[in-house]
Protein backbone atom coordinates (compact mmCIF):
# COMPACT_ATOMS: atom_id res chain seq x y z
CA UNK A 1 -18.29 -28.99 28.43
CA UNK A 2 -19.89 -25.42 28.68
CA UNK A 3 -16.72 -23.95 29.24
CA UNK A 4 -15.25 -25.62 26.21
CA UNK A 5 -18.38 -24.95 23.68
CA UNK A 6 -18.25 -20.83 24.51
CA UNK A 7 -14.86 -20.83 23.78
CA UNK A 8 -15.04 -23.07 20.48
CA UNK A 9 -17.89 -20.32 19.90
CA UNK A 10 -15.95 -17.47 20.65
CA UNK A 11 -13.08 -18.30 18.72
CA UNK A 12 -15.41 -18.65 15.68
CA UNK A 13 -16.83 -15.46 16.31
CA UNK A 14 -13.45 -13.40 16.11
CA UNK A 15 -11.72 -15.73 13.07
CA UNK A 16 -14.74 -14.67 11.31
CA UNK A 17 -15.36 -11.37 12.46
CA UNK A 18 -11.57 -10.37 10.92
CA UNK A 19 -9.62 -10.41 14.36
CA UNK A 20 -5.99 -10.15 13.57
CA UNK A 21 -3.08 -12.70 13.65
CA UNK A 22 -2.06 -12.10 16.79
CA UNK A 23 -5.16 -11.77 18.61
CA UNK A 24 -6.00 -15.10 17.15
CA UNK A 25 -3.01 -16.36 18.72
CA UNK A 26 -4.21 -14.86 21.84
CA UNK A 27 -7.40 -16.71 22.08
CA UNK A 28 -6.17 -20.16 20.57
CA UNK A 29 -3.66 -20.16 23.51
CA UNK A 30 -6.27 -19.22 25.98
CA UNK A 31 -8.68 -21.76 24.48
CA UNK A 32 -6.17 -24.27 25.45
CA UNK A 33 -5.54 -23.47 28.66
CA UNK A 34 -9.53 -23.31 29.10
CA UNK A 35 -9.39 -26.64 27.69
CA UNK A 36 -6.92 -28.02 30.03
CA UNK A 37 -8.74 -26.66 33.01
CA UNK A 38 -11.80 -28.72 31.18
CA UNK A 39 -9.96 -31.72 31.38
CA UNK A 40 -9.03 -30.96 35.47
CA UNK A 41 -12.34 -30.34 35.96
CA UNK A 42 -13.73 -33.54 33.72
CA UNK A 43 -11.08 -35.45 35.93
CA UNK A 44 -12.35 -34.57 38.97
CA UNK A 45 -16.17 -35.52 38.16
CA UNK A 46 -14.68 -38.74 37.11
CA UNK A 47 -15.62 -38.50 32.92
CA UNK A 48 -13.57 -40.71 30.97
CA UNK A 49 -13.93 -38.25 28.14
CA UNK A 50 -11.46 -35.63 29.32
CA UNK A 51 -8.71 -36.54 27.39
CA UNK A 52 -11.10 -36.14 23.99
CA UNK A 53 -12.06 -32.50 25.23
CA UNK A 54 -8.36 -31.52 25.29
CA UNK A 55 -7.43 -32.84 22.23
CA UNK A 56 -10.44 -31.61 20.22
CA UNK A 57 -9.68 -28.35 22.07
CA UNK A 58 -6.39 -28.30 21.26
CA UNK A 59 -7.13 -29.16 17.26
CA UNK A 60 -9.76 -26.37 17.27
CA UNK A 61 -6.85 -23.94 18.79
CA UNK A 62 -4.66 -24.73 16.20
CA UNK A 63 -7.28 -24.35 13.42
CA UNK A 64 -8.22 -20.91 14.79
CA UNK A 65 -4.64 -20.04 14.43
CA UNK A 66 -3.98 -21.29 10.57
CA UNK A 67 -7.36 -19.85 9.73
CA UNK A 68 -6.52 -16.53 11.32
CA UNK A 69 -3.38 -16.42 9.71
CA UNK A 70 -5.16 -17.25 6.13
CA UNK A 71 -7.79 -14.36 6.79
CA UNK A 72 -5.00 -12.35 7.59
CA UNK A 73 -2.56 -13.06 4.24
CA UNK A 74 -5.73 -12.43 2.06
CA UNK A 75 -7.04 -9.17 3.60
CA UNK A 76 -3.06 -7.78 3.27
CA UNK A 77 -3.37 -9.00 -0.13
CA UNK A 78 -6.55 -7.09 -1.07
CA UNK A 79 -5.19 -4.05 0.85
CA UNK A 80 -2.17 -4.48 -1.13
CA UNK A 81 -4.62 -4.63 -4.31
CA UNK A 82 -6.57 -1.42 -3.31
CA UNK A 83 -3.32 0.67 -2.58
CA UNK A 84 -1.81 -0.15 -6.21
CA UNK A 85 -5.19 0.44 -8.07
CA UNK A 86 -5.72 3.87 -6.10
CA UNK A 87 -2.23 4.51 -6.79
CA UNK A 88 -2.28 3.95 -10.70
CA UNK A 89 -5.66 6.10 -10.66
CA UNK A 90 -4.17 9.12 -8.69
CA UNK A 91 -1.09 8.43 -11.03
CA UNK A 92 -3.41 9.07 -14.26
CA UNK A 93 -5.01 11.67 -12.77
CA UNK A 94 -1.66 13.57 -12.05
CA UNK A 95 -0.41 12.92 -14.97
CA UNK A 96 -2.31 14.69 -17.41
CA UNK A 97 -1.64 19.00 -16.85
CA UNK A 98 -4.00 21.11 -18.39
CA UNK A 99 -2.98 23.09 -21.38
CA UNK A 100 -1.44 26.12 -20.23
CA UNK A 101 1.63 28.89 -19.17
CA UNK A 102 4.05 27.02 -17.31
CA UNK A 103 7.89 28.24 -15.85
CA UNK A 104 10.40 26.89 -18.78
CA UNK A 105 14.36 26.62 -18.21
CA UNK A 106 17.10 25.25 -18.56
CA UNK A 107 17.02 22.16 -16.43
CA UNK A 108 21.47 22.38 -15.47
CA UNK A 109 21.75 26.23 -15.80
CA UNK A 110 18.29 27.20 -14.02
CA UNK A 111 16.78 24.52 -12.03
CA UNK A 112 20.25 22.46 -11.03
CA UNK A 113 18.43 18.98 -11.69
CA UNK A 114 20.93 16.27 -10.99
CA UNK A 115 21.87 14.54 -13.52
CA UNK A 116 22.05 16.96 -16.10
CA UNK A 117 24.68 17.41 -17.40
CA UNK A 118 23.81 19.28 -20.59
CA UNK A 119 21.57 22.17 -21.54
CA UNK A 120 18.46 20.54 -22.02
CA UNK A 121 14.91 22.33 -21.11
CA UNK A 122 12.25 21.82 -18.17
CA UNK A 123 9.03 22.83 -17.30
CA UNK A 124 8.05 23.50 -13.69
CA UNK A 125 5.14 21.45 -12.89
CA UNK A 126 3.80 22.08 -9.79
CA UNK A 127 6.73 23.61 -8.24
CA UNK A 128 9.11 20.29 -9.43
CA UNK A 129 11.29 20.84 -12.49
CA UNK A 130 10.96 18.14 -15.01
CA UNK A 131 12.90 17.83 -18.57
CA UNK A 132 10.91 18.37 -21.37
CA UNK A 133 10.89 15.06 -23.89
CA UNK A 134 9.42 15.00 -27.37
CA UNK A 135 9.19 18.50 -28.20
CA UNK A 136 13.14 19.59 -29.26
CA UNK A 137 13.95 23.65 -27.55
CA UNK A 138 17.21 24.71 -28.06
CA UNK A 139 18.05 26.58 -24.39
CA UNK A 140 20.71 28.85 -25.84
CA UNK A 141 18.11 29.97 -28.77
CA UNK A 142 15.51 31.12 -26.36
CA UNK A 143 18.11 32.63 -23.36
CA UNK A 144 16.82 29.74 -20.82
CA UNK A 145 20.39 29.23 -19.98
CA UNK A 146 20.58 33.02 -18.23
CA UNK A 147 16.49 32.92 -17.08
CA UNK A 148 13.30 31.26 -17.10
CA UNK A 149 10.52 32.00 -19.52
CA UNK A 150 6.50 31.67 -19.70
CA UNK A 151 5.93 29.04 -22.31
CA UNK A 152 2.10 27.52 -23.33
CA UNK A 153 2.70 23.57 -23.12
CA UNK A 154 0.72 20.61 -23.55
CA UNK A 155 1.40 17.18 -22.91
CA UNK A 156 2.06 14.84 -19.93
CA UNK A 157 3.66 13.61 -17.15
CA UNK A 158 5.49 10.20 -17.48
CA UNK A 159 7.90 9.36 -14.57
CA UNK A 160 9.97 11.97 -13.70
CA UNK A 161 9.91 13.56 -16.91
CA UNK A 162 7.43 15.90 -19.11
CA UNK A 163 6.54 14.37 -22.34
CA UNK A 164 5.55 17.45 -24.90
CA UNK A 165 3.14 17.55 -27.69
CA UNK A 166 3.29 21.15 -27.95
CA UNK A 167 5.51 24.19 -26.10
CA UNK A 168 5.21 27.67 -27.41
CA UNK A 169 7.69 30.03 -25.44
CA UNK A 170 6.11 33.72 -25.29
């Protein structure tokens, strides 16, 4: 019965503790196995009560196990939680360029951006090329066709692109 109460303890203390799945696992199969020595060694002193210390054993072993698995779904789910919320604050914070001289060109002709098929104009952000949306510049006006140029632009990073409130090419 000694045997069976420091495991039942055990268990408790590493379901709660945050063990994982599999180590729960682990010790619900070894708590069985301690229980079914229990019950050998119950047999052998003659207590009647054997087969009740392997069953409740047994039910305990397979409550460790769902519990584990529970504590184990919900702390992937917060992690899962934390990652997206850091992720949408770095986003923000990326997002947002200060107000300054940036590399403009064309985004086909200059910076070979797939997908572009037509003359349209980028900023380089950070060393990656981005097309320039809500501020019209006509490439062949400015020569950013034939080379880049040192523009002051404002404005911010949405997806893939660079959405302008301002671009002044020098």
């Amino acid at each position: 019965m000694k045997k069976l109460m420091t495991i039942l303890i055990a268990l408790s203390l590493v379901v709660f503790l945050g063990c994982s799945k599999e180590q729960a696992e682990d010790m619900a199969a070894n708590a069985k196995e301690k229980a079914g020595e229990a019950t050998e060694a119950a047999k052998d002193a003659g207590y009647d009560a054997a087969e009740t210390v392997k069953n409740a054993a047994t039910d305990v072993g397979e409550n460790a196990k769902e519990l584990a698995g529970d504590a184990a779904d919900g702390m992937k789910a917060a992690g899962d939680r934390i990652a997206s919320t850091a992720d949408a604050a770095a986003a923000k914070v990326a997002s947002v360029i200060p107000a300054g001289s940036h590399e403009v060109g064309c985004g086909k002709c200059m910076y070979k951006m797939a997908g572009v098929t037509g003359c349209d104009a980028a900023v380089l952000v950070d060393g990656k090329a981005m097309l320039i949306t809500g501020n019209t510049i006509d490439c062949h006006q400015y020569g950013l066709c034939s080379g880049t140029k040192v523009a002051k632009v404002e404005g911010k990073v949405v997806g893939d692109q660079f959405a302008a409130t301002k671009v002044t090419i020098n």
